[in-house]
PDB file of N, CA and C in Angstrom:
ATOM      1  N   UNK A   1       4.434   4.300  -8.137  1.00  0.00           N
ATOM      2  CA  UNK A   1       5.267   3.128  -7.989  1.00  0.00           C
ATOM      3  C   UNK A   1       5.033   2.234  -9.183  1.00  0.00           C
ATOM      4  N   UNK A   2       6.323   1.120  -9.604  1.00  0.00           N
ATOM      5  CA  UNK A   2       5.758   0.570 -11.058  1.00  0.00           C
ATOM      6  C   UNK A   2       5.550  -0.637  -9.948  1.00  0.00           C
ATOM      7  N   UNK A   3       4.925  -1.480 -11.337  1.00  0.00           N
ATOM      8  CA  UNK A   3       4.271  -2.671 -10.152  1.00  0.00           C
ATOM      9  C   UNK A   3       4.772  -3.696 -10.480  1.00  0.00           C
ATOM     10  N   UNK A   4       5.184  -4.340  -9.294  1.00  0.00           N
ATOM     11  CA  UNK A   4       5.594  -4.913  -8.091  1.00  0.00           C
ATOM     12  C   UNK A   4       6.283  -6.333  -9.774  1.00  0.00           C
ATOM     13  N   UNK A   5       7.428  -6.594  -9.241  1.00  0.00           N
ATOM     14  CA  UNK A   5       9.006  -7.060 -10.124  1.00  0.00           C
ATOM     15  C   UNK A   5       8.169  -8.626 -11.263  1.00  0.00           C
ATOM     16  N   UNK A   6       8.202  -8.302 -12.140  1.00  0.00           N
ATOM     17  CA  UNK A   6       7.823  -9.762 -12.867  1.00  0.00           C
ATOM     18  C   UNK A   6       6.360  -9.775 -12.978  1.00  0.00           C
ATOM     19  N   UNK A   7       5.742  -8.345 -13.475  1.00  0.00           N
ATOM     20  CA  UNK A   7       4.309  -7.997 -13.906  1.00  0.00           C
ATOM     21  C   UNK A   7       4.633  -6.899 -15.096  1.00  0.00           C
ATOM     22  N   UNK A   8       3.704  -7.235 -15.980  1.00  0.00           N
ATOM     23  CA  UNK A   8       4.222  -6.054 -17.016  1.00  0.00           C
ATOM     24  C   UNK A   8       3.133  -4.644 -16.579  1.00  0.00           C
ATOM     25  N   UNK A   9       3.214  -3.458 -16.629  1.00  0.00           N
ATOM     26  CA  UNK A   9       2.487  -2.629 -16.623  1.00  0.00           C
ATOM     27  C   UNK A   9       1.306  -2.576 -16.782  1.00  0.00           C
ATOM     28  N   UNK A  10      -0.032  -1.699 -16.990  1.00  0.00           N
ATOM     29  CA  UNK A  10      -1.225  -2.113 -17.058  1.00  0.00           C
ATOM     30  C   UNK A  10      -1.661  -0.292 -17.629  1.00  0.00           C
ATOM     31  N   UNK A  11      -2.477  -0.203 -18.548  1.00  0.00           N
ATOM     32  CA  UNK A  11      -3.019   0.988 -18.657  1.00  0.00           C
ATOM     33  C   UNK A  11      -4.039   1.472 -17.919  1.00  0.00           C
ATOM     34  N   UNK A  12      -4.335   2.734 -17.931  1.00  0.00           N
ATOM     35  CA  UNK A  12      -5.228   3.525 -17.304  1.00  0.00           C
ATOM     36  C   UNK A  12      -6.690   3.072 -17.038  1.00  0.00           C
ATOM     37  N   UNK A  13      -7.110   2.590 -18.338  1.00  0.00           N
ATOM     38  CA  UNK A  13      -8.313   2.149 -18.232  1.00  0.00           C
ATOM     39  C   UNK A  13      -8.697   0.904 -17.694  1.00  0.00           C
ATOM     40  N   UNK A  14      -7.544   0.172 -17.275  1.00  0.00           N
ATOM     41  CA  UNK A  14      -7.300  -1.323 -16.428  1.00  0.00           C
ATOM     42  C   UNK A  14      -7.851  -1.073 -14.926  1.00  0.00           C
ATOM     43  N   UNK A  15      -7.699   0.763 -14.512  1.00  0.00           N
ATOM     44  CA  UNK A  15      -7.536   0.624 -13.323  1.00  0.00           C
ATOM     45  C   UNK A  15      -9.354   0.658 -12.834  1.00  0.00           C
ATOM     46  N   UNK A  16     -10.426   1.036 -13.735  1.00  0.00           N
ATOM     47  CA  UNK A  16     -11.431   0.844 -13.723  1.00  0.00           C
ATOM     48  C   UNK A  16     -11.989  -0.138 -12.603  1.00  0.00           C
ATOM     49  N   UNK A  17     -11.213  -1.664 -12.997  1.00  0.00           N
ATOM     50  CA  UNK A  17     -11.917  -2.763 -13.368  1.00  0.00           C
ATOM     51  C   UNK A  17     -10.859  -2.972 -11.679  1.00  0.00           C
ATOM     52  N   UNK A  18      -9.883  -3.079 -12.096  1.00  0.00           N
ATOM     53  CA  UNK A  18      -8.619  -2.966 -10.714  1.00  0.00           C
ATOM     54  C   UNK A  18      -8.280  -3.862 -11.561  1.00  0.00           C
ATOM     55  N   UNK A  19      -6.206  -3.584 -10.331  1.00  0.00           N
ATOM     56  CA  UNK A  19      -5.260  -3.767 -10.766  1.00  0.00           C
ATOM     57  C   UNK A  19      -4.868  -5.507 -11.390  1.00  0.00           C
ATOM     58  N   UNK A  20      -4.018  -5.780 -12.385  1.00  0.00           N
ATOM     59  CA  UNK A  20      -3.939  -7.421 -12.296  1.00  0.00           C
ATOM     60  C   UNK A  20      -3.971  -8.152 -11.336  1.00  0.00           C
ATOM     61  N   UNK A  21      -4.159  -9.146 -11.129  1.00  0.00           N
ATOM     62  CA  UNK A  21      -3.964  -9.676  -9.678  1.00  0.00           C
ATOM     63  C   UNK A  21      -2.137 -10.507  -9.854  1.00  0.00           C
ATOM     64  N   UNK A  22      -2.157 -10.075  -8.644  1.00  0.00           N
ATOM     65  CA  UNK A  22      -0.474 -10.342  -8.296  1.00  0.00           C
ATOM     66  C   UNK A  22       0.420  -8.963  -8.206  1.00  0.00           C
ATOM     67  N   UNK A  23       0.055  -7.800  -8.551  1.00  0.00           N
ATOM     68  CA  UNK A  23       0.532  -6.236  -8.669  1.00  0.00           C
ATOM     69  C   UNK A  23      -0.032  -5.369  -7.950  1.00  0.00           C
ATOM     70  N   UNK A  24       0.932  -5.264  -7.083  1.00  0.00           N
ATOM     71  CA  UNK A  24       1.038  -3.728  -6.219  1.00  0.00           C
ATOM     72  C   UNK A  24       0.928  -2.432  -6.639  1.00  0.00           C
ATOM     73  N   UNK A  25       0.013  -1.905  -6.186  1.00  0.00           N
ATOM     74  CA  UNK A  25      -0.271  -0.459  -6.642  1.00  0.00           C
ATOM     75  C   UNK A  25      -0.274   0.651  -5.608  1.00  0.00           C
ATOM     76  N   UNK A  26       0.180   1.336  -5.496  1.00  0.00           N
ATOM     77  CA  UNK A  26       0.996   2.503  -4.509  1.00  0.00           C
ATOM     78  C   UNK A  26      -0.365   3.543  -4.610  1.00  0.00           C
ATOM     79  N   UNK A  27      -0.889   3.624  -5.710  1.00  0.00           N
ATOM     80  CA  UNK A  27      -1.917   4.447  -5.695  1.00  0.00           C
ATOM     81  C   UNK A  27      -3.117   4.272  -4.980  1.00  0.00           C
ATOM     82  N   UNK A  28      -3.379   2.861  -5.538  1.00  0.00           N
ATOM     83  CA  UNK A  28      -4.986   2.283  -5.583  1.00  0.00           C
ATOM     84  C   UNK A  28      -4.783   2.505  -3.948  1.00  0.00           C
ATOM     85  N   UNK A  29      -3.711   1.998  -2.962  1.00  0.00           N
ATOM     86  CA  UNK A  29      -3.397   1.449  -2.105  1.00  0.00           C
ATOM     87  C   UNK A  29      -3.674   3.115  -1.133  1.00  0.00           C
ATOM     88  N   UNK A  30      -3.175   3.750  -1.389  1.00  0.00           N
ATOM     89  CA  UNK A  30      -3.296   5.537  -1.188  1.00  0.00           C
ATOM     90  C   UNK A  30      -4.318   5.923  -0.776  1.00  0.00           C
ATOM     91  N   UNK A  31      -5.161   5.494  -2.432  1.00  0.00           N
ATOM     92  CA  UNK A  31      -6.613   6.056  -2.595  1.00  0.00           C
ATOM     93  C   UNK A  31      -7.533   5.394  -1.553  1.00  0.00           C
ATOM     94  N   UNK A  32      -7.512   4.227  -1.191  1.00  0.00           N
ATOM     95  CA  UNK A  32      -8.067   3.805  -0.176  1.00  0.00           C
ATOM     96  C   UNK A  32      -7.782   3.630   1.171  1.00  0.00           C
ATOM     97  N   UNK A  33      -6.771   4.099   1.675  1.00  0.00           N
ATOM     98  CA  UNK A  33      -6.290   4.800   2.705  1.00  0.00           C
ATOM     99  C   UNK A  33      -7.285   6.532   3.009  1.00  0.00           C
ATOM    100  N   UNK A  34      -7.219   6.936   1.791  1.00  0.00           N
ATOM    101  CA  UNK A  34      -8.030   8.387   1.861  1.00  0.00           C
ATOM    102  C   UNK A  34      -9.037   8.381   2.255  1.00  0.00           C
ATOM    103  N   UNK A  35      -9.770   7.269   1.657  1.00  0.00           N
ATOM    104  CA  UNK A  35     -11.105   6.730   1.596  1.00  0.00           C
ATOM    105  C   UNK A  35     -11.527   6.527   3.210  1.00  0.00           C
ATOM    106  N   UNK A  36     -10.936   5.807   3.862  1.00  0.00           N
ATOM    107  CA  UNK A  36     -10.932   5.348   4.971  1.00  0.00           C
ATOM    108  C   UNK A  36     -10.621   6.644   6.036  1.00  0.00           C
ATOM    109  N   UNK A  37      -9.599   7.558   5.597  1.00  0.00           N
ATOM    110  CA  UNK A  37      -9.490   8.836   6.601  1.00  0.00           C
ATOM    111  C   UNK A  37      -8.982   9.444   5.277  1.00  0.00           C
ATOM    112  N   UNK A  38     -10.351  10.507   5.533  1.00  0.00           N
ATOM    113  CA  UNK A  38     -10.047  11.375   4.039  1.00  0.00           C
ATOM    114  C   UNK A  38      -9.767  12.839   5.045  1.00  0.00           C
ATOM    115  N   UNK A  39      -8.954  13.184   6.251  1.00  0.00           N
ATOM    116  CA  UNK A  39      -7.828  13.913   6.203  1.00  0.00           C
ATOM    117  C   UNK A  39      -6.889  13.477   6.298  1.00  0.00           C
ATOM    118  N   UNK A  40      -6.619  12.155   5.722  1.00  0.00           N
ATOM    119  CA  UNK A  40      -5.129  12.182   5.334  1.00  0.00           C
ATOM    120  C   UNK A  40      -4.536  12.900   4.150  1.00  0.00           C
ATOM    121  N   UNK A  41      -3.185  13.559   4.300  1.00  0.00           N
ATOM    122  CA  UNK A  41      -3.268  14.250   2.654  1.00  0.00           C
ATOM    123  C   UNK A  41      -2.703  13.274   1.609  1.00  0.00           C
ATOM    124  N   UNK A  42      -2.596  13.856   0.255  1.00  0.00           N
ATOM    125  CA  UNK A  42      -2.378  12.883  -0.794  1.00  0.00           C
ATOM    126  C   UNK A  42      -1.142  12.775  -0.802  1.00  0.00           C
ATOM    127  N   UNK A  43      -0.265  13.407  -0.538  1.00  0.00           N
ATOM    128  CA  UNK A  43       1.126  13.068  -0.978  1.00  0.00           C
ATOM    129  C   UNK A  43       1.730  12.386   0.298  1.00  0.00           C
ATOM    130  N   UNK A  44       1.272  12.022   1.504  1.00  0.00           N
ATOM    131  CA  UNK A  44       1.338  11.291   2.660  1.00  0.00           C
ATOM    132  C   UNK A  44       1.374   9.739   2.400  1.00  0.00           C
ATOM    133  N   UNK A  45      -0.406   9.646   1.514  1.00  0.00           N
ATOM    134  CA  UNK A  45      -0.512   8.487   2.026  1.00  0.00           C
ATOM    135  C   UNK A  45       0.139   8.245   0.705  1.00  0.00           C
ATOM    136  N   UNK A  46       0.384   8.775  -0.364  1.00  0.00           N
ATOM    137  CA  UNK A  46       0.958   8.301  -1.529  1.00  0.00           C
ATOM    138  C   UNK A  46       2.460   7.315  -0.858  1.00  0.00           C
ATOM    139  N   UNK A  47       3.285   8.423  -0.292  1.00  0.00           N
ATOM    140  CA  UNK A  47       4.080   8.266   0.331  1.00  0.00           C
ATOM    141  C   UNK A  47       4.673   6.968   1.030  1.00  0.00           C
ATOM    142  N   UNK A  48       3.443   6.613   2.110  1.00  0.00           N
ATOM    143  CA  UNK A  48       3.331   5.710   2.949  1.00  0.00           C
ATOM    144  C   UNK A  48       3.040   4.338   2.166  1.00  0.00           C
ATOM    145  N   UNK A  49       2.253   4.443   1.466  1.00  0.00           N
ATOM    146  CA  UNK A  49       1.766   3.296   0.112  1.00  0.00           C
ATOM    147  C   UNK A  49       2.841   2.876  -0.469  1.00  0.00           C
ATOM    148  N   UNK A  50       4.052   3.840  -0.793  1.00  0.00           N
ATOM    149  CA  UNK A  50       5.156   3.024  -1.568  1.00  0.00           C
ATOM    150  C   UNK A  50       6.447   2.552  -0.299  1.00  0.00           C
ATOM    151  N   UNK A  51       6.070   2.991   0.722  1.00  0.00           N
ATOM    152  CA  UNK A  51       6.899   2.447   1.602  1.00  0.00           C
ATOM    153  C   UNK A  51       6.518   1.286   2.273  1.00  0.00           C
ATOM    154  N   UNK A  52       5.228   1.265   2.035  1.00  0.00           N
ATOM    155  CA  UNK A  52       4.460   0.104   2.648  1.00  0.00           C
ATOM    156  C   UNK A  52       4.814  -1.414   1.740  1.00  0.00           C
ATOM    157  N   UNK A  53       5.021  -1.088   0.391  1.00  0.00           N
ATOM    158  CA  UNK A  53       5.204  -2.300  -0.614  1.00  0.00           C
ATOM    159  C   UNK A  53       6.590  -2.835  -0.091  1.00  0.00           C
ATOM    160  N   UNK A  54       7.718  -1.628   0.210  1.00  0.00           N
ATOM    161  CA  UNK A  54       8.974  -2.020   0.957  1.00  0.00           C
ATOM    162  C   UNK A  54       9.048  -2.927   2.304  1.00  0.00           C
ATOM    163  N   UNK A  55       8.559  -2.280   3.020  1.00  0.00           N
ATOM    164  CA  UNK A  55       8.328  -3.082   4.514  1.00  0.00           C
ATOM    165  C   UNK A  55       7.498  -4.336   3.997  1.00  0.00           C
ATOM    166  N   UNK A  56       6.741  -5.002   3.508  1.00  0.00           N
ATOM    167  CA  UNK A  56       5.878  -5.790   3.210  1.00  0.00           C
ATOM    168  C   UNK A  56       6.609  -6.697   2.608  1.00  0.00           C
ATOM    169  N   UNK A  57       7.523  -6.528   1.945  1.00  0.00           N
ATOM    170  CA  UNK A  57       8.904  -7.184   1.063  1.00  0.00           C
ATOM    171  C   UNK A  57       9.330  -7.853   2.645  1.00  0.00           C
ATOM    172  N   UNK A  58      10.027  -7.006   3.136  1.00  0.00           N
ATOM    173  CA  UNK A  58      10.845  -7.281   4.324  1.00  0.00           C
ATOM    174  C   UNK A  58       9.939  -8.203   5.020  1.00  0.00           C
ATOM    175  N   UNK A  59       9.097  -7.891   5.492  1.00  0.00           N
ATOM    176  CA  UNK A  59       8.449  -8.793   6.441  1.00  0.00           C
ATOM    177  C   UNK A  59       7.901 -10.198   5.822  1.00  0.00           C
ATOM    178  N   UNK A  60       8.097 -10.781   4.757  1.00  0.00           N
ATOM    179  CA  UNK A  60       7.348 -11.652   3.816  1.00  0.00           C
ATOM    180  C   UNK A  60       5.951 -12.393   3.897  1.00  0.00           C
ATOM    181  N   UNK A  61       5.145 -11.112   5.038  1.00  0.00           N
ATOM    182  CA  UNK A  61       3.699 -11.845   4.624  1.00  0.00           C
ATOM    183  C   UNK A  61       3.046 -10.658   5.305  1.00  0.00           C
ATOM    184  N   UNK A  62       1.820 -10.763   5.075  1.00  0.00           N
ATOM    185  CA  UNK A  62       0.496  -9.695   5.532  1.00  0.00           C
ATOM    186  C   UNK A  62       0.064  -9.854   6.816  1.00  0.00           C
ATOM    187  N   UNK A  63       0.643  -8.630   7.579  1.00  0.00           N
ATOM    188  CA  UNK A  63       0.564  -8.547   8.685  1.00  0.00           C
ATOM    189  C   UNK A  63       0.699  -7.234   9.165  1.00  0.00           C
ATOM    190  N   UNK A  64      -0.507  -6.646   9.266  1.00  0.00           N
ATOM    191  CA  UNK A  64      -1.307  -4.721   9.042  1.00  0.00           C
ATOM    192  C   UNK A  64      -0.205  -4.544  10.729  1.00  0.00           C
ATOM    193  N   UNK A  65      -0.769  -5.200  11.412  1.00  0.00           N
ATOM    194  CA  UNK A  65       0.246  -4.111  12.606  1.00  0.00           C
ATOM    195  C   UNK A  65       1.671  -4.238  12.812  1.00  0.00           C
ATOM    196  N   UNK A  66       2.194  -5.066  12.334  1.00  0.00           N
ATOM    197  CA  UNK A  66       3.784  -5.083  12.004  1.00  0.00           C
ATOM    198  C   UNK A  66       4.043  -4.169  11.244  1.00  0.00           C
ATOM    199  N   UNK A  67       3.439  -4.160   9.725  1.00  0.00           N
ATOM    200  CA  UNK A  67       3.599  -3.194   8.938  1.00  0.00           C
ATOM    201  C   UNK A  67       3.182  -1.660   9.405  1.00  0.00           C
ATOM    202  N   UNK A  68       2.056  -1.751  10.148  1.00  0.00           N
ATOM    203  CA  UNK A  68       2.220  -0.435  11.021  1.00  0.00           C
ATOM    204  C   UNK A  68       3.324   0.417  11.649  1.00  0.00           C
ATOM    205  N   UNK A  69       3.782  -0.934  12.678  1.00  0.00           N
ATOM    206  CA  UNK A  69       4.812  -0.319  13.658  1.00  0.00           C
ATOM    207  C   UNK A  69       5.996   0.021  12.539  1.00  0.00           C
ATOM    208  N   UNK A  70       6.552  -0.992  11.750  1.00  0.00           N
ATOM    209  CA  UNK A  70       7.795  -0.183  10.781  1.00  0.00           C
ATOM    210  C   UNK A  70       7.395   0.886  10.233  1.00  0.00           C
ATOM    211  N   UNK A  71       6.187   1.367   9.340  1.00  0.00           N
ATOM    212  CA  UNK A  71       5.995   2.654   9.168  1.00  0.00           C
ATOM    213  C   UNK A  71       6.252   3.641   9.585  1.00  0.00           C
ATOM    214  N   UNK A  72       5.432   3.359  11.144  1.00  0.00           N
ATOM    215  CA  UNK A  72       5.586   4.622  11.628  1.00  0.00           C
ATOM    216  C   UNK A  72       7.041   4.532  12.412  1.00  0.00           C
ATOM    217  N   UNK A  73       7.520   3.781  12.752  1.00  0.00           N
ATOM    218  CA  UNK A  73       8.807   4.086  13.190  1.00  0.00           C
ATOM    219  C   UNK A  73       9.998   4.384  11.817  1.00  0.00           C
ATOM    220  N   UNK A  74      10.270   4.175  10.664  1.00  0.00           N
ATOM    221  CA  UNK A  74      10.764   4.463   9.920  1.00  0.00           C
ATOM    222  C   UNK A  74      10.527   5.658   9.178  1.00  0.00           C
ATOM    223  N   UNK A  75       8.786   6.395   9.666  1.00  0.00           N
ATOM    224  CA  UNK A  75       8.309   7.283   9.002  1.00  0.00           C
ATOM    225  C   UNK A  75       7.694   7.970   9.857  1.00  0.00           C
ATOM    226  N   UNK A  76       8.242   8.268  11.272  1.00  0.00           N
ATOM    227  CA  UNK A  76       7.524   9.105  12.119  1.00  0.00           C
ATOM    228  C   UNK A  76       6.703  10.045  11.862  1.00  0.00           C
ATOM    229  N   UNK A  77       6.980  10.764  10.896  1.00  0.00           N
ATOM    230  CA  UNK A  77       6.349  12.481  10.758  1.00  0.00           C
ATOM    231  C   UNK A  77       4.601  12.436  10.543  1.00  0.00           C
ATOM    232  N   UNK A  78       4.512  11.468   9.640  1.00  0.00           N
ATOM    233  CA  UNK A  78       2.669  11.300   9.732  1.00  0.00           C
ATOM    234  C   UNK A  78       2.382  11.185  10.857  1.00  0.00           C
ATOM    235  N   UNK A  79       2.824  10.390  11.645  1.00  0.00           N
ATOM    236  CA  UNK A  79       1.916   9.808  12.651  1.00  0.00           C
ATOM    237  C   UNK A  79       1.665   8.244  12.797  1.00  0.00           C
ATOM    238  N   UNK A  80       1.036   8.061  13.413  1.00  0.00           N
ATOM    239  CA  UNK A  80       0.782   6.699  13.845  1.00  0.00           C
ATOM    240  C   UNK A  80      -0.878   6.058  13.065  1.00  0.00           C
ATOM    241  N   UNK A  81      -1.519   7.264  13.015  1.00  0.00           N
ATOM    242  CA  UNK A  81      -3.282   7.298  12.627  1.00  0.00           C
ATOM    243  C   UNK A  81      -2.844   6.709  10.679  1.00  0.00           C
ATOM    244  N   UNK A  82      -1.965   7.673  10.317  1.00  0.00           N
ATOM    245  CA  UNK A  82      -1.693   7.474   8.762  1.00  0.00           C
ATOM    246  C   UNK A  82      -1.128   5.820   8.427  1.00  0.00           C
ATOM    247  N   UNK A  83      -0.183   5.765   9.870  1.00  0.00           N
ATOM    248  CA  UNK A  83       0.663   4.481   9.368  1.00  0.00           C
ATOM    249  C   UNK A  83      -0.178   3.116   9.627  1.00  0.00           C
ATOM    250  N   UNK A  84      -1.463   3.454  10.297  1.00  0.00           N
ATOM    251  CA  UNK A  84      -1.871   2.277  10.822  1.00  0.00           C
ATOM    252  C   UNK A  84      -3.484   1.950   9.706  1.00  0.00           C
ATOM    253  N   UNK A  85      -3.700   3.416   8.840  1.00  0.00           N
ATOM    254  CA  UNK A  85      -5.092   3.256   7.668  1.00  0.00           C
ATOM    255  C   UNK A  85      -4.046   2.660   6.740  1.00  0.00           C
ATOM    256  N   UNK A  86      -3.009   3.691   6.531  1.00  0.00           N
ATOM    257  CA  UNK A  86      -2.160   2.614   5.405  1.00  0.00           C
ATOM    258  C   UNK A  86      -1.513   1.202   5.635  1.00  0.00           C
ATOM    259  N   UNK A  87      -1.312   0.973   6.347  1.00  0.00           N
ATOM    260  CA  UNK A  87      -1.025  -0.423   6.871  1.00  0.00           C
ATOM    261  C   UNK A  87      -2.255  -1.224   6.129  1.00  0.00           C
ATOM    262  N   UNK A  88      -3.219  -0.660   6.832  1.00  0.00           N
ATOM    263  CA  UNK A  88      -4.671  -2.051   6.986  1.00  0.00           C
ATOM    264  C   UNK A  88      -4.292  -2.038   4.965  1.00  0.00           C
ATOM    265  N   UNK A  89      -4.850  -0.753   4.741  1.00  0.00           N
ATOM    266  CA  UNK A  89      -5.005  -0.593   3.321  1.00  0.00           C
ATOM    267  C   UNK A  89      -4.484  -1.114   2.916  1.00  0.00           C
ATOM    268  N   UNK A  90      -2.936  -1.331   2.689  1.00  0.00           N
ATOM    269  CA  UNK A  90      -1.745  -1.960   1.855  1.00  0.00           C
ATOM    270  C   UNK A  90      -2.171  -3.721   2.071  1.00  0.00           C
ATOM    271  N   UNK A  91      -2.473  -4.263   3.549  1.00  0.00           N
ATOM    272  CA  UNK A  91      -2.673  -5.968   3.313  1.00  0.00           C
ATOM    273  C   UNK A  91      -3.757  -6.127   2.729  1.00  0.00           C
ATOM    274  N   UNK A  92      -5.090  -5.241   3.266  1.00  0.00           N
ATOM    275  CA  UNK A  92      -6.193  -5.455   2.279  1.00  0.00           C
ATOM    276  C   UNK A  92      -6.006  -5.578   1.047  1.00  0.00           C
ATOM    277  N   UNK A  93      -5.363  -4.787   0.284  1.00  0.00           N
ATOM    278  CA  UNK A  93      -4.855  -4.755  -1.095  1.00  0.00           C
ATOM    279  C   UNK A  93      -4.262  -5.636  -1.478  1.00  0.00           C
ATOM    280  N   UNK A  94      -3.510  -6.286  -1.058  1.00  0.00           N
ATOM    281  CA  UNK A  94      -2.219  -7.683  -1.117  1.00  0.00           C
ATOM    282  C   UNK A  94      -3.128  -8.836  -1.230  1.00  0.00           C
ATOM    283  N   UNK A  95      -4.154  -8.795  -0.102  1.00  0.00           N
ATOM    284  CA  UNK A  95      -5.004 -10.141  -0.128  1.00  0.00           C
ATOM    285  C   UNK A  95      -6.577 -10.149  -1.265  1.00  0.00           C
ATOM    286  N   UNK A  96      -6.412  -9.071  -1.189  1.00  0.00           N
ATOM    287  CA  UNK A  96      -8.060  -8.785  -2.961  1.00  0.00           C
ATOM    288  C   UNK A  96      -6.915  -9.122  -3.810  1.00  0.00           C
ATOM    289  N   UNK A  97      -5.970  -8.339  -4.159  1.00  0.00           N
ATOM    290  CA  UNK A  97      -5.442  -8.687  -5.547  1.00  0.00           C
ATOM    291  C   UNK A  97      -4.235  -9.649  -6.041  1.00  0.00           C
ATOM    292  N   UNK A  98      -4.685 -10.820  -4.569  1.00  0.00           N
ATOM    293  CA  UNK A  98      -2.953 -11.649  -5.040  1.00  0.00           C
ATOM    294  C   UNK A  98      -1.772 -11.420  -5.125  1.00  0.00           C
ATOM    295  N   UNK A  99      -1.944 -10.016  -4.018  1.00  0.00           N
ATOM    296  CA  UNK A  99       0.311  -9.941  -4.472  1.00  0.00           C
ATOM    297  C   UNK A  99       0.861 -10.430  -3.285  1.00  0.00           C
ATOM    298  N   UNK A 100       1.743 -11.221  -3.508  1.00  0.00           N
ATOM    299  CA  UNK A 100       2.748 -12.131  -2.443  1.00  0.00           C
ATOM    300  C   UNK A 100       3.750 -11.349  -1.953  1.00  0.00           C
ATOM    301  N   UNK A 101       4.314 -10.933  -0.912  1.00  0.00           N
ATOM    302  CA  UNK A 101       5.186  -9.710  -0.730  1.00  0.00           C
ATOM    303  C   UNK A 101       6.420 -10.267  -0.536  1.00  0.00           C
ATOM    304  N   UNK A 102       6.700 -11.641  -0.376  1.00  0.00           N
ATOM    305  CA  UNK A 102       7.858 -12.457  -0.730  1.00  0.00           C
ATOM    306  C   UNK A 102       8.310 -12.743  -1.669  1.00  0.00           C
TER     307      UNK A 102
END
């Protein structure tokens, strides 16, 4: 996912340190979803991570079980277990690195 509208890009070696603050990252956001349930697979939570920046738009603030329930109802096929690590993951992420989803 590129990050999040009115941030310029960031290189590889940025991601070390983590992302700018104010920018959404579909990955970082993934990777720690895995972290948290590492049988989730990668192209799932990748998945769920960039849908999560969408719903998070929509809903205009951080709120893991709202963003849950649209997941998994917009994205049945994971499951409920995937939509609810990526959920937490995605606000955790929003609130460490300053991104406003409004």
């Amino acid at each position: 996912m590129s990050p999040s509208p009115g941030h310029a890009a960031y290189g590889e070696g940025e991601r070390l340190i983590g992302p700018p603050p104010g920018t959404y990252d579909a990955d970082w956001v993934a990777n720690t979803a895995r972290t948290a349930d590492p049988g989730l697979p990668e192209d799932v939570a990748r998945e769920l991570a960039v849908h999560a920046w969408e719903h998070l738009r929509e809903i205009g603030r951080l709120d893991a079980p709202e963003l849950a329930r649209r997941l998994l109802a917009e994205h049945p096929g994971p499951g409920a277990t995937p939509a609810s690590v990526v959920a937490k993951a995605a606000v955790d992420f929003c609130a460490a690195y300053e991104v406003q989803p409004s």
